[in-house]
C-alpha atoms as a PDB file:
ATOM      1  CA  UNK A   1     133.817  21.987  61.520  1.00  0.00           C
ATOM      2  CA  UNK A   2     130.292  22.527  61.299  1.00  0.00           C
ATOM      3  CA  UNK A   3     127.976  20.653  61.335  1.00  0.00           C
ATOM      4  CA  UNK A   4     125.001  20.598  58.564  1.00  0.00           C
ATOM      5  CA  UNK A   5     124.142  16.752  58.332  1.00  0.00           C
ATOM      6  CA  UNK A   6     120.319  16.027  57.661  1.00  0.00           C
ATOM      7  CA  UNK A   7     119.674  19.697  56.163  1.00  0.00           C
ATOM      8  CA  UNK A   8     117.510  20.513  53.051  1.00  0.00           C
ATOM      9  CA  UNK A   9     119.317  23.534  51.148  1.00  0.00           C
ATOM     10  CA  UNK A  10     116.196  25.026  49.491  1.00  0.00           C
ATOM     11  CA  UNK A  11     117.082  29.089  50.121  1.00  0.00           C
ATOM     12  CA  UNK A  12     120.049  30.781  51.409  1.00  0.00           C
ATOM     13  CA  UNK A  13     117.506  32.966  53.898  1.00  0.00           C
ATOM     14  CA  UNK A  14     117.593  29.746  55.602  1.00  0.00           C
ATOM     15  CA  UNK A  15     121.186  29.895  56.504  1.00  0.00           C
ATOM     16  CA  UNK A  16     123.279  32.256  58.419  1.00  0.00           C
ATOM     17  CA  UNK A  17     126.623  33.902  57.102  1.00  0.00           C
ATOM     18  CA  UNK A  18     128.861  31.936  58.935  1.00  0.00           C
ATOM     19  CA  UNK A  19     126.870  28.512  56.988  1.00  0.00           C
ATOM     20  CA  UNK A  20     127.227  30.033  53.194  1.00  0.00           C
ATOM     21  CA  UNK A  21     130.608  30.967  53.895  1.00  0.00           C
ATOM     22  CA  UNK A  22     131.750  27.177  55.363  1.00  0.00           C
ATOM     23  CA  UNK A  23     129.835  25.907  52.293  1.00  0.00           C
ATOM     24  CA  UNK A  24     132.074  28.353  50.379  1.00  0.00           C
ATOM     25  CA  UNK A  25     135.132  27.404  51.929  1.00  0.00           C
ATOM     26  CA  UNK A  26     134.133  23.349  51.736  1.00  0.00           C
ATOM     27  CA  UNK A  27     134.005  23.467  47.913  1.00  0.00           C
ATOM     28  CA  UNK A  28     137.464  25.474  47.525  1.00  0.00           C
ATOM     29  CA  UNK A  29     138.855  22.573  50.118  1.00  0.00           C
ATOM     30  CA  UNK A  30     137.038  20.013  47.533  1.00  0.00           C
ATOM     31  CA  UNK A  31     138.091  21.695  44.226  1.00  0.00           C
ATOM     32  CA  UNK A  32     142.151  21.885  45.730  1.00  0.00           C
ATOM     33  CA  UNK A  33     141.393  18.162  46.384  1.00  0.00           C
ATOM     34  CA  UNK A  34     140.121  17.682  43.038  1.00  0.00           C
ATOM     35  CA  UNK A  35     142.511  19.594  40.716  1.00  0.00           C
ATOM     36  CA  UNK A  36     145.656  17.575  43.306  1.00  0.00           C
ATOM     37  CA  UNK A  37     143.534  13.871  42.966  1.00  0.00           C
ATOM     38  CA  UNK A  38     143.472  13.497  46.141  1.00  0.00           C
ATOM     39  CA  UNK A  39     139.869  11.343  46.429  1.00  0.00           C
ATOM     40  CA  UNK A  40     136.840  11.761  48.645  1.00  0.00           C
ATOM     41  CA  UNK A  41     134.848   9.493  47.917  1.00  0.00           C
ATOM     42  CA  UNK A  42     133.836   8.707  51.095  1.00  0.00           C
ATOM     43  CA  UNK A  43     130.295   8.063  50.742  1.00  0.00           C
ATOM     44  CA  UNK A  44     130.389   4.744  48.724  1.00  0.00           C
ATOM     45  CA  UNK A  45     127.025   3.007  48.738  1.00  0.00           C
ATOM     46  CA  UNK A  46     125.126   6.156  49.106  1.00  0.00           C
ATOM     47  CA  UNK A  47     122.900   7.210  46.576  1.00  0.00           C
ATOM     48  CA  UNK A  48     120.844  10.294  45.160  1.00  0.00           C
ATOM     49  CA  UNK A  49     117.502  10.770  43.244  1.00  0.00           C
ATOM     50  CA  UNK A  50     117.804  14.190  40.738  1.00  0.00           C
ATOM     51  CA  UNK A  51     114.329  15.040  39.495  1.00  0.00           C
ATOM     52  CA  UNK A  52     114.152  17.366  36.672  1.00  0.00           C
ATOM     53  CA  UNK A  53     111.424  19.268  35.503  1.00  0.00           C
ATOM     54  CA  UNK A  54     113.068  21.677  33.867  1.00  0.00           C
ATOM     55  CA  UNK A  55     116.177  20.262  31.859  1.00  0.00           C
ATOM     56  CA  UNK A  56     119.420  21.798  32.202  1.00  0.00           C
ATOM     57  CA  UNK A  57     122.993  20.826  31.294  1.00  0.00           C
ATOM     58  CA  UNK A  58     125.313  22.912  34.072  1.00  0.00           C
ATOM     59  CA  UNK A  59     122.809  21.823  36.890  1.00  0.00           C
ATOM     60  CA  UNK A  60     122.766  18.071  35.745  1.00  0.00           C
ATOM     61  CA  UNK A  61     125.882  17.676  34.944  1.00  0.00           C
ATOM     62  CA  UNK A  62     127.144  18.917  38.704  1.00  0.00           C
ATOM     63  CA  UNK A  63     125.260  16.890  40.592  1.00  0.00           C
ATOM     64  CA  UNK A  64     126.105  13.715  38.264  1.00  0.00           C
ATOM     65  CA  UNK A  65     129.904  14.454  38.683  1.00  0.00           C
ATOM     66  CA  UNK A  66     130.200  15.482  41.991  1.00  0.00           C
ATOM     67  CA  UNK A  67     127.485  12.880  43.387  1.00  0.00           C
ATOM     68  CA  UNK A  68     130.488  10.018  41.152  1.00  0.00           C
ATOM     69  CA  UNK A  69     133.062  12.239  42.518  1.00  0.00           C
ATOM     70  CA  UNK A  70     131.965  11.374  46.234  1.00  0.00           C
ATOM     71  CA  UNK A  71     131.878   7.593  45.404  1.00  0.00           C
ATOM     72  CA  UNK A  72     127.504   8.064  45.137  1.00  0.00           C
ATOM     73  CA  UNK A  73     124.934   6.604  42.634  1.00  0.00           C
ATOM     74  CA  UNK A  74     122.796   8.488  41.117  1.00  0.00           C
ATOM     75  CA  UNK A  75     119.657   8.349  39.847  1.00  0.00           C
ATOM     76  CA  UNK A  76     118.325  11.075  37.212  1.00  0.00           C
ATOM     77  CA  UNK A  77     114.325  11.602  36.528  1.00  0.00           C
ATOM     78  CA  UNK A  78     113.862  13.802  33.751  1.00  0.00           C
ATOM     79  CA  UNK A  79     110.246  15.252  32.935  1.00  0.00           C
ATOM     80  CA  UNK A  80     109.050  12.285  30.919  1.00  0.00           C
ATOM     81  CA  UNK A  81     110.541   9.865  34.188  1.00  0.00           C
ATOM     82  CA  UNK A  82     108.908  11.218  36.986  1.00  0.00           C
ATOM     83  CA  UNK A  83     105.031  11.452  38.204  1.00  0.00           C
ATOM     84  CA  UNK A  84     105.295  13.665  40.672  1.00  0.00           C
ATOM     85  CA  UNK A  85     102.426  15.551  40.689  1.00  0.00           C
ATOM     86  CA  UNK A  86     100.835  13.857  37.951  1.00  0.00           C
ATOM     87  CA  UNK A  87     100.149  10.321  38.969  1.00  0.00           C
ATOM     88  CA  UNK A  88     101.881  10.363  42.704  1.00  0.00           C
ATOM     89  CA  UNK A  89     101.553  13.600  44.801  1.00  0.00           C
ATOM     90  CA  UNK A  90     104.649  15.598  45.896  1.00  0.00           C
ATOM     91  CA  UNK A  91     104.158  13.414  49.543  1.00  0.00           C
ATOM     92  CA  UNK A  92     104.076  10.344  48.107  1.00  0.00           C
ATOM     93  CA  UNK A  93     107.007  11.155  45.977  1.00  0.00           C
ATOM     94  CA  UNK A  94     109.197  12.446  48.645  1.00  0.00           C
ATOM     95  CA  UNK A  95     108.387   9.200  50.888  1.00  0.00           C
ATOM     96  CA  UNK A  96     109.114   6.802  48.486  1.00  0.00           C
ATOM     97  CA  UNK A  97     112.176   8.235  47.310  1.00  0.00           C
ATOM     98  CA  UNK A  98     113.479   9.120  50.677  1.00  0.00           C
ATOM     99  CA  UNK A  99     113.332   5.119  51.267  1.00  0.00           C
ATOM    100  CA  UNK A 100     115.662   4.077  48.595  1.00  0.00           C
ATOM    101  CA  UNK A 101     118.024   7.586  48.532  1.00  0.00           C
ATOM    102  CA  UNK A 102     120.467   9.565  50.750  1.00  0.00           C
ATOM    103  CA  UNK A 103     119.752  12.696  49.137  1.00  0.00           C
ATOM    104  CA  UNK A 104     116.694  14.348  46.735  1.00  0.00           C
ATOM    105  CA  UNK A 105     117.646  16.833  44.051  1.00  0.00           C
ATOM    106  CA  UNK A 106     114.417  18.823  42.438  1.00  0.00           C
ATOM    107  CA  UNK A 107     114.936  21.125  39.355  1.00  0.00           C
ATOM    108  CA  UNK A 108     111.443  22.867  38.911  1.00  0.00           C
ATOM    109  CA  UNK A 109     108.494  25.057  38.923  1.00  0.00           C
ATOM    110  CA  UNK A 110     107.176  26.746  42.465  1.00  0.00           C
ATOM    111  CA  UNK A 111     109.432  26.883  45.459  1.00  0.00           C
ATOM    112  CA  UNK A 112     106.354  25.252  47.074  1.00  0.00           C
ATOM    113  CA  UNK A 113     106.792  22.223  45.436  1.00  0.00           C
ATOM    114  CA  UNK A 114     110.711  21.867  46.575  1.00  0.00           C
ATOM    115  CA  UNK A 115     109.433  23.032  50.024  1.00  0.00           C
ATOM    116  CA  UNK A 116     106.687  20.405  49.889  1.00  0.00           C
ATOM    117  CA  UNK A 117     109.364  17.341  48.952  1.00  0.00           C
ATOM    118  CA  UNK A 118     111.300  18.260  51.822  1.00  0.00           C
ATOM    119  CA  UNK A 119     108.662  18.643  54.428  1.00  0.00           C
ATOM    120  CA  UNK A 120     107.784  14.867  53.706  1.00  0.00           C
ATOM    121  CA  UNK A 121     111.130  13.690  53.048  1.00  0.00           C
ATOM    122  CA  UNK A 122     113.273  12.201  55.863  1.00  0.00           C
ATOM    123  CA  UNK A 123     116.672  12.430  53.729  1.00  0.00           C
ATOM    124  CA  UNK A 124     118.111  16.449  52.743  1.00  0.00           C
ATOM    125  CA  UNK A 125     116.499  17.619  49.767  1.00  0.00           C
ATOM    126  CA  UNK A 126     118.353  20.391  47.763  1.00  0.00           C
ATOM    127  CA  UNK A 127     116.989  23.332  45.331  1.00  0.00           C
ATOM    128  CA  UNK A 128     118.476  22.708  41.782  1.00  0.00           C
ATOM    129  CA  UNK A 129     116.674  25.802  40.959  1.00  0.00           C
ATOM    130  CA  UNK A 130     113.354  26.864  41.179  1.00  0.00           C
ATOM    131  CA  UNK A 131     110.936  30.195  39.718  1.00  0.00           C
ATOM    132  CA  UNK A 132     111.654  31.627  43.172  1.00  0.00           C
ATOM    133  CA  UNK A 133     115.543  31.266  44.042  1.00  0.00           C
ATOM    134  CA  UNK A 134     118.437  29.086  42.446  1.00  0.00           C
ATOM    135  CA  UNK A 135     120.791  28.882  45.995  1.00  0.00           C
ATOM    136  CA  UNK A 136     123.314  26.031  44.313  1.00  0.00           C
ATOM    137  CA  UNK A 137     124.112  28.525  41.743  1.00  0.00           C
ATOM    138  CA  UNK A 138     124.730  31.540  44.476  1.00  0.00           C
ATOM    139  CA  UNK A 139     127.612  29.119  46.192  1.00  0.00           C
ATOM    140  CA  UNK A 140     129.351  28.908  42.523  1.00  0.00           C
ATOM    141  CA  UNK A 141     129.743  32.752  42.416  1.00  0.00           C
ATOM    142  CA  UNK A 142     130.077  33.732  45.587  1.00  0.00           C
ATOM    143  CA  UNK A 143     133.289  30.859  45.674  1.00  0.00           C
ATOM    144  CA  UNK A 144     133.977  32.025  41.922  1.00  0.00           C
ATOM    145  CA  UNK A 145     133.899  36.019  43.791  1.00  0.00           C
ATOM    146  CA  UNK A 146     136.307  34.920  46.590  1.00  0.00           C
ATOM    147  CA  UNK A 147     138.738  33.181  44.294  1.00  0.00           C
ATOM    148  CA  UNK A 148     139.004  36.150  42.118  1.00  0.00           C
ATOM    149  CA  UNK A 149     138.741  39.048  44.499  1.00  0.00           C
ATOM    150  CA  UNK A 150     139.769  37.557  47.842  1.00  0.00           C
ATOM    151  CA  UNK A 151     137.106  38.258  49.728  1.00  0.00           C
ATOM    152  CA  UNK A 152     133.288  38.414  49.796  1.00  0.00           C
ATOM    153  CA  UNK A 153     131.796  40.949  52.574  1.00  0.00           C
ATOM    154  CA  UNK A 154     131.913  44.000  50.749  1.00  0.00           C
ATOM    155  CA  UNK A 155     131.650  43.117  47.124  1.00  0.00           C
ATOM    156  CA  UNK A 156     129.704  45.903  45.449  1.00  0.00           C
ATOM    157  CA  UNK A 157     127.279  43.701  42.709  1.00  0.00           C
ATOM    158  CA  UNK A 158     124.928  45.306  40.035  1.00  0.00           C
ATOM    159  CA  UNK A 159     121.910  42.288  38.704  1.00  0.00           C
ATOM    160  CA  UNK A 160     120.907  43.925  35.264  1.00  0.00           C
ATOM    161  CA  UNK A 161     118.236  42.661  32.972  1.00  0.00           C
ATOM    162  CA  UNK A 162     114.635  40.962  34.566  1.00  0.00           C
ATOM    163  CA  UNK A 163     115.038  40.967  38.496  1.00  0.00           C
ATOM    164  CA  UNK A 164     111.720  39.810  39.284  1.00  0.00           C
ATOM    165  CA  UNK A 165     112.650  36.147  39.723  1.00  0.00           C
ATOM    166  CA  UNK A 166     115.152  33.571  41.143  1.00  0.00           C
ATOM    167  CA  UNK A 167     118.992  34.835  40.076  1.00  0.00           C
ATOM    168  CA  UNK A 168     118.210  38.404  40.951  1.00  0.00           C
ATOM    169  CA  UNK A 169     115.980  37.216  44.311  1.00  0.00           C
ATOM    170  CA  UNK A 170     118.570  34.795  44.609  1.00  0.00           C
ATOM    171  CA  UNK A 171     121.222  37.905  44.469  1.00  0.00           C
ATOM    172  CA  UNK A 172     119.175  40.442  46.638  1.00  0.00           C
ATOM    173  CA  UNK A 173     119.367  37.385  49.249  1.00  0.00           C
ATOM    174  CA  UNK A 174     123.065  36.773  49.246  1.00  0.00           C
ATOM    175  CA  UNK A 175     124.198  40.283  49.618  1.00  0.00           C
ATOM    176  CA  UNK A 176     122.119  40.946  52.409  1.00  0.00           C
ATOM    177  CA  UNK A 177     123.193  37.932  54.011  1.00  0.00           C
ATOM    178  CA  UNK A 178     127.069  38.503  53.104  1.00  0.00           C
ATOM    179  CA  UNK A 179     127.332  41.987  53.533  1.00  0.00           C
ATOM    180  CA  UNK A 180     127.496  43.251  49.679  1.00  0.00           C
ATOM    181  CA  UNK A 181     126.206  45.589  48.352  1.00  0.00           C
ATOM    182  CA  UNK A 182     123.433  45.005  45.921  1.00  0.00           C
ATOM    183  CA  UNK A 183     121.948  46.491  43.172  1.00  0.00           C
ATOM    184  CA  UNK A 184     119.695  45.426  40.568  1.00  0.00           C
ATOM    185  CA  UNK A 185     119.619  47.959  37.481  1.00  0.00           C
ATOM    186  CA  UNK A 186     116.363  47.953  35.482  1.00  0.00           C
ATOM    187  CA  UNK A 187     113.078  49.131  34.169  1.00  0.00           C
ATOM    188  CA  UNK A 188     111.050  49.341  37.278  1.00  0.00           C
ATOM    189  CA  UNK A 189     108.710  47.128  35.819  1.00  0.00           C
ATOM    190  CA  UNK A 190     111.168  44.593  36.208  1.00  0.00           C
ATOM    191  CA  UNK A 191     111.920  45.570  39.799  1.00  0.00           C
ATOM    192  CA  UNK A 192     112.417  42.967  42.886  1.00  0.00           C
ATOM    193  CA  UNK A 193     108.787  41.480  44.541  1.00  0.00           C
ATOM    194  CA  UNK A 194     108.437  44.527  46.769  1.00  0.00           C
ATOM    195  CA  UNK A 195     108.016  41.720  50.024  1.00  0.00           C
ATOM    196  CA  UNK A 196     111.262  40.647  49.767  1.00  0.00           C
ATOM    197  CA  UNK A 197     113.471  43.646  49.097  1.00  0.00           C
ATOM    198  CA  UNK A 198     112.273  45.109  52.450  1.00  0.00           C
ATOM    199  CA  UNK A 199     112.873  41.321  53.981  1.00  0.00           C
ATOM    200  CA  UNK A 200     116.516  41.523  52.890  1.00  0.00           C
ATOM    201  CA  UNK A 201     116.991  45.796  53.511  1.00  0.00           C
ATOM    202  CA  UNK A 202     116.362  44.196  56.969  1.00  0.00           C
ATOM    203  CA  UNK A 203     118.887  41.671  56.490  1.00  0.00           C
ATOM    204  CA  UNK A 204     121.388  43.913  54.901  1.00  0.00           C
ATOM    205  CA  UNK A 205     121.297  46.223  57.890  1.00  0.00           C
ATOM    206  CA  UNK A 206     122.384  43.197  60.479  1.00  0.00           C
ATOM    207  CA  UNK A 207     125.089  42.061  58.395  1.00  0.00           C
ATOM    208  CA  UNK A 208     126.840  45.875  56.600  1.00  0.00           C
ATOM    209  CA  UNK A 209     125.478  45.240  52.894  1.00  0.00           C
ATOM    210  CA  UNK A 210     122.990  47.408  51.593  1.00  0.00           C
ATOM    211  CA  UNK A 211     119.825  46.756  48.696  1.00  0.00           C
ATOM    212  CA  UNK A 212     119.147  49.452  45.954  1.00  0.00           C
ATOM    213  CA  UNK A 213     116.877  49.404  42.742  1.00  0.00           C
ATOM    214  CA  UNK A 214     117.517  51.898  40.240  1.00  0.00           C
ATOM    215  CA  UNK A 215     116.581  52.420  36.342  1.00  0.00           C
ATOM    216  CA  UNK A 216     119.861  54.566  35.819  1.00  0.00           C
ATOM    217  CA  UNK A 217     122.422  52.946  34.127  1.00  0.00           C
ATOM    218  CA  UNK A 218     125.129  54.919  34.829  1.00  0.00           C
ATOM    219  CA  UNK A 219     124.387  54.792  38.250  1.00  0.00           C
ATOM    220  CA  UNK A 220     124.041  51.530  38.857  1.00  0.00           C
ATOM    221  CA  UNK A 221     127.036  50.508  37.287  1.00  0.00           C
ATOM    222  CA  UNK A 222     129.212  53.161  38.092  1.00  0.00           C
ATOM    223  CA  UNK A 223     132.420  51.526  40.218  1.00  0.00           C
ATOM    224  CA  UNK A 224     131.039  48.185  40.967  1.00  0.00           C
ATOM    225  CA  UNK A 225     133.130  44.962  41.125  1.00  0.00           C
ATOM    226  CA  UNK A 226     130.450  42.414  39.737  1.00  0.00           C
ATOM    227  CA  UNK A 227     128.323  42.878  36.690  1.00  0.00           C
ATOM    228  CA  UNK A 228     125.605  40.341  36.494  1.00  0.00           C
ATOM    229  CA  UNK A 229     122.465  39.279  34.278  1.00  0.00           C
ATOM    230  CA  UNK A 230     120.795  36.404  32.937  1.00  0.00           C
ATOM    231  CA  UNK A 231     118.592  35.552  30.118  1.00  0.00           C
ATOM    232  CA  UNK A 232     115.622  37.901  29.504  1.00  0.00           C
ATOM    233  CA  UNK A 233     113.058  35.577  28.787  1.00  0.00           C
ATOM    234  CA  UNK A 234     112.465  31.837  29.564  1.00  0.00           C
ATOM    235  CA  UNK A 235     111.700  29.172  26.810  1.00  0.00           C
ATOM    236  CA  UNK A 236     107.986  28.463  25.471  1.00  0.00           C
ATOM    237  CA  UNK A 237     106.955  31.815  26.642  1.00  0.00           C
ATOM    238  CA  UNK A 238     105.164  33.383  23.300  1.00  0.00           C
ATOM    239  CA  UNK A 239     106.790  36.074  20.870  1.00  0.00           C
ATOM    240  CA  UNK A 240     104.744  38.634  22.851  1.00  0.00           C
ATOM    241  CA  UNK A 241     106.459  38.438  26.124  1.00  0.00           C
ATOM    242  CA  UNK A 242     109.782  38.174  23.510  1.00  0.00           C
ATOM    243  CA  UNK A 243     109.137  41.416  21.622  1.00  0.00           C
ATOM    244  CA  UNK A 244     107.856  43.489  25.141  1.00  0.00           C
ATOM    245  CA  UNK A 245     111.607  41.931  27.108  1.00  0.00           C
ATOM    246  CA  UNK A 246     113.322  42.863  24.153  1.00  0.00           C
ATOM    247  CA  UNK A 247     111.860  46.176  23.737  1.00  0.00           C
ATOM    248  CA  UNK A 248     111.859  47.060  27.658  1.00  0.00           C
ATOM    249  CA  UNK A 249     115.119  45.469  28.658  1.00  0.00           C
ATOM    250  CA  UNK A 250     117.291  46.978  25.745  1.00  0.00           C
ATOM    251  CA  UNK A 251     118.797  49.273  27.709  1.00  0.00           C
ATOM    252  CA  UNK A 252     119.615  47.445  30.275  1.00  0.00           C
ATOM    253  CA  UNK A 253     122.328  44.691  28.370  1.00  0.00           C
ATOM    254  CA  UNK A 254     125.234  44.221  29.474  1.00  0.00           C
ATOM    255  CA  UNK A 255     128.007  46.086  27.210  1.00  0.00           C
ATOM    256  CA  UNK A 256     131.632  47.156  26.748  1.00  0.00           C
ATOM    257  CA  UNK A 257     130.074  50.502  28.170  1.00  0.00           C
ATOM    258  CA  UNK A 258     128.417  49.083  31.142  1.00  0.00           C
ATOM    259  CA  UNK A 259     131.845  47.318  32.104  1.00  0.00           C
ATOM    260  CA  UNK A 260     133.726  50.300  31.363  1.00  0.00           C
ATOM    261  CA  UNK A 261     131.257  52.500  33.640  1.00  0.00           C
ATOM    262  CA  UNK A 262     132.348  49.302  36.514  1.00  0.00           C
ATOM    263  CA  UNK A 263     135.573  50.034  35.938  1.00  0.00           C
ATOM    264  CA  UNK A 264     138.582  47.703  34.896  1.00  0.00           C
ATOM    265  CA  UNK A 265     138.971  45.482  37.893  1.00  0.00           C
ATOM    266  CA  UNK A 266     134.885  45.063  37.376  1.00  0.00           C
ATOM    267  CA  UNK A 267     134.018  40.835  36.227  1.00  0.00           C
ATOM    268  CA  UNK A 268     131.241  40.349  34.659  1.00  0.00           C
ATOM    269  CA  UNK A 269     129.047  37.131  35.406  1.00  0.00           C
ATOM    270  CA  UNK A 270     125.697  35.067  34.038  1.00  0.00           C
ATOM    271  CA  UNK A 271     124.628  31.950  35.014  1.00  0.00           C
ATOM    272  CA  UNK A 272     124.178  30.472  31.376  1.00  0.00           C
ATOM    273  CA  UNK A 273     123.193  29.922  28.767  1.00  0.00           C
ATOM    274  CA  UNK A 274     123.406  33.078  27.257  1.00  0.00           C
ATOM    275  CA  UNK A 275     122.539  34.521  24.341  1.00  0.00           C
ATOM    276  CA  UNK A 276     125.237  36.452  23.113  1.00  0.00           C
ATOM    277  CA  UNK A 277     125.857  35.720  19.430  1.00  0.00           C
ATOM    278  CA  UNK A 278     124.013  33.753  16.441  1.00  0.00           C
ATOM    279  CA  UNK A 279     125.283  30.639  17.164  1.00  0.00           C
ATOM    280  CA  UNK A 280     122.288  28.589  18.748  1.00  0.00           C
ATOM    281  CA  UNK A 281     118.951  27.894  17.152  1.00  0.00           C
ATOM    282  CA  UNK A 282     117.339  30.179  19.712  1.00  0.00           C
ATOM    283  CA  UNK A 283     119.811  33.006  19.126  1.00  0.00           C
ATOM    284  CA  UNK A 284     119.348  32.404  15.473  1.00  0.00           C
ATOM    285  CA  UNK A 285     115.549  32.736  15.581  1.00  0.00           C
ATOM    286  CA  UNK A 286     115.908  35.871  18.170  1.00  0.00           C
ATOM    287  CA  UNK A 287     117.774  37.207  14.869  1.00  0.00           C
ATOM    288  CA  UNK A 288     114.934  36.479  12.183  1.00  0.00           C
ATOM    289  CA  UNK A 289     112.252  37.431  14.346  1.00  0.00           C
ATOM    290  CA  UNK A 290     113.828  40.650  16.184  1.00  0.00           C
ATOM    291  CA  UNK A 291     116.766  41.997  14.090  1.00  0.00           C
ATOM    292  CA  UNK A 292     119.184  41.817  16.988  1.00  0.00           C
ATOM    293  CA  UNK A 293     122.217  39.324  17.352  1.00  0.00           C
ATOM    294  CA  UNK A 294     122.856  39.783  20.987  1.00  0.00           C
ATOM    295  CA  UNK A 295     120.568  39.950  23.721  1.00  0.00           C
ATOM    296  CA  UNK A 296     121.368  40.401  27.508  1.00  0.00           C
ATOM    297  CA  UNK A 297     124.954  40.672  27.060  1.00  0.00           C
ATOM    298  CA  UNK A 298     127.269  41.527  24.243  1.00  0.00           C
ATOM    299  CA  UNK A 299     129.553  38.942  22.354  1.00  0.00           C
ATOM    300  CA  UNK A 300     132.541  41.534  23.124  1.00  0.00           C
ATOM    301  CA  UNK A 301     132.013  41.380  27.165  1.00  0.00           C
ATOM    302  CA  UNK A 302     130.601  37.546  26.850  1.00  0.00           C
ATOM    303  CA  UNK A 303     134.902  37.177  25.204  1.00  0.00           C
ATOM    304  CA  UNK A 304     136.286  39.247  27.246  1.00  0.00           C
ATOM    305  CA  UNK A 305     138.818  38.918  29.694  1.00  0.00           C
ATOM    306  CA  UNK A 306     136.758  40.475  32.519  1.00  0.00           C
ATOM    307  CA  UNK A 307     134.090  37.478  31.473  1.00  0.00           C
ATOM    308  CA  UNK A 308     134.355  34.835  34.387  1.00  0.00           C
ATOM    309  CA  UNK A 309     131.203  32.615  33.310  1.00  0.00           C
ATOM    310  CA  UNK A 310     133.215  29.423  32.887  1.00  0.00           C
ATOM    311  CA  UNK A 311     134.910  29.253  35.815  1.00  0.00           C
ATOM    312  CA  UNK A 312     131.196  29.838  37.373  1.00  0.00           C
ATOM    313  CA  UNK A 313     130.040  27.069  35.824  1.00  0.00           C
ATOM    314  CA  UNK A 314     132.869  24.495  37.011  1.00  0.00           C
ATOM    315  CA  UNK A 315     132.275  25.802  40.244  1.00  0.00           C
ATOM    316  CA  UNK A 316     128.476  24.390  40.096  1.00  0.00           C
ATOM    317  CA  UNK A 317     130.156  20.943  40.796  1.00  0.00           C
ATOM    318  CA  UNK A 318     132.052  21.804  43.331  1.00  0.00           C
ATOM    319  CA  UNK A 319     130.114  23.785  45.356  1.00  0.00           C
ATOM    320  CA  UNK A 320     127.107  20.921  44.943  1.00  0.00           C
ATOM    321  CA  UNK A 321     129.727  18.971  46.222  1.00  0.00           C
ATOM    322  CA  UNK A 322     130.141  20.683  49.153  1.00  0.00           C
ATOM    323  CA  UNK A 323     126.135  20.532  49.699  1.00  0.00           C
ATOM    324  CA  UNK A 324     125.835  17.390  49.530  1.00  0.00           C
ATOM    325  CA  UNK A 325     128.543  16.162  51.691  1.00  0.00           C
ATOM    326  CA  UNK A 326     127.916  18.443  54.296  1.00  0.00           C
ATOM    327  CA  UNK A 327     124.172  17.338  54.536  1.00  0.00           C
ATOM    328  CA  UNK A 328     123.737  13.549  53.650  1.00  0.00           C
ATOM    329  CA  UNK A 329     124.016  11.363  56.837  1.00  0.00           C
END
């Protein structure tokens, strides 16, 4: 047993290997409990605050379920909701709500701001995803890796697409901590912050995983076990930015030729949503404006049966399961 009580879980450079992986293996224990109903709610009359900045359905819904699932109430601020920063500084905010919660989830903007809540904040505040790293989501795959490989240490993952912010830091992070070996596959425009691909070679080295940035396709995803990517470019930035991602990232989606260059056994992974056919209103205007129906992966690997994205996203609940009640006192 180890012990994590009174924790924030902002990063994963904040944790050693031996943490992640107890995480890891607390939300399989949770999940066998779940799928057997076999209850643990064992933190009745507990309750979290989930501020939202940025909306999201995967990231809300977890926390909602597995805060009920634990026996917790649960408190969501969306946008409109909550003045933090606007009429009650990111101090203020994390005193007062530290006085009526056991727990503080923030969904946002600047790692500085999560940083900031839980600097001021005598209860664990956790990262529901930030511009700088997304660390929830990194205990979904790496427990959605183990449960369809085996085994973690070792795991040879390519991040295609935009790897300048959180999934792909997020990535670079994890396999340096876990001993994987990491690749992200892109335009080198789109390449790592420079900083922190020499702060996780470093890592890497202690731990046997390695870090490698390359615009060759074929190299990149040549025998790999994990294919990853995520959306190119984030809502409400203008058709500019659109038309330059589009342009500059095209060769870098994910395709039946991409998985066939990883090889069979390869799974291919995104942290949704995704835009991989016509069938959302964003996907639909992508079409009208750009002439393309898919964008960072194909609907033919998004289908296939090397696609694991849905059991990724289950695994969001019970991995923030696992956070939660190893942290909350």
């Amino acid at each position: 047993m180890m012990d994590l009580k009174g924790r924030d879980f902002l990063k994963l450079l904040d944790f050693t290997p031996e943490e992640i992986l107890y995480l890891v293996d607390l939300a399989a224990d949770l999940k066998d409990k779940k799928k057997k109903g076999i209850p643990v709610d064992t933190f009745r009359g507990r309750n979290i605050a989930l501020i939202f900045e940025k909306t999201s359905t995967r990231t809300r819904c977890a926390f909602e379920v597995a805060a009920h699932d634990l026996g917790m109430g649960c408190t969501y601020l969306d946008p409109s909701q909550s003045q933090i920063g606007k009429k009650e500084s990111i101090a203020d905010t994390a005193r007062v709500l530290a006085g009526m919660f056991e727990g503080i989830e923030y969904r946002g903007f600047e790692q500085t701001i999560v940083e900031e809540l839980a600097k001021y904040s005598k209860v664990p505040v956790w990262n529901g995803l930030t511009n700088d790293f997304h660390p929830t989501q990194m205990l979904a795959d790496l427990l959605t890796i183990k449960e369809h490989f085996g085994y973690i240490k070792g795991i040879r993952l390519t991040y295609m697409g935009d790897a300048r912010y959180n999934m792909a830091n997020s990535w670079m992070v994890t396999c340096a901590k876990m001993g994987m070996d990491f690749v992200a596959c892109t335009s080198k425009n789109y390449f790592p912050d420079a900083e922190l691909v020499e702060t996780c070679k470093k890592i890497a080295a202690e731990n046997g995983g390695s870090i490698t940035l390359t615009e060759d396709v074929t190299l990149g995803t040549t025998d790999r076990d994990v294919i990853y990517t995520d959306v190119w470019v984030s809502m409400g930035e203008p058709d500019e930015v659109w038309e330059e991602r589009i342009r500059e990232l095209s060769p870098y989606q994910v395709n039946a030729q991409v998985m066939k260059n990883a090889g069979e056994k390869a799974i291919f992974m995104h942290c949704l949503p995704a835009y991989h056919d016509l069938k959302t209103k964003i996907g639909a205007e992508i079409s009208a404006k750009f002439g393309i129906d898919e964008m960072e992966v194909t609907d033919e690997v998004f289908e296939s049966a090397q696609s694991v994205v849905f059991d990724e996203a289950e695994n969001r609940m019970h991995t923030i399961k696992a956070v939660m009640a190893a942290t909350i006192e």
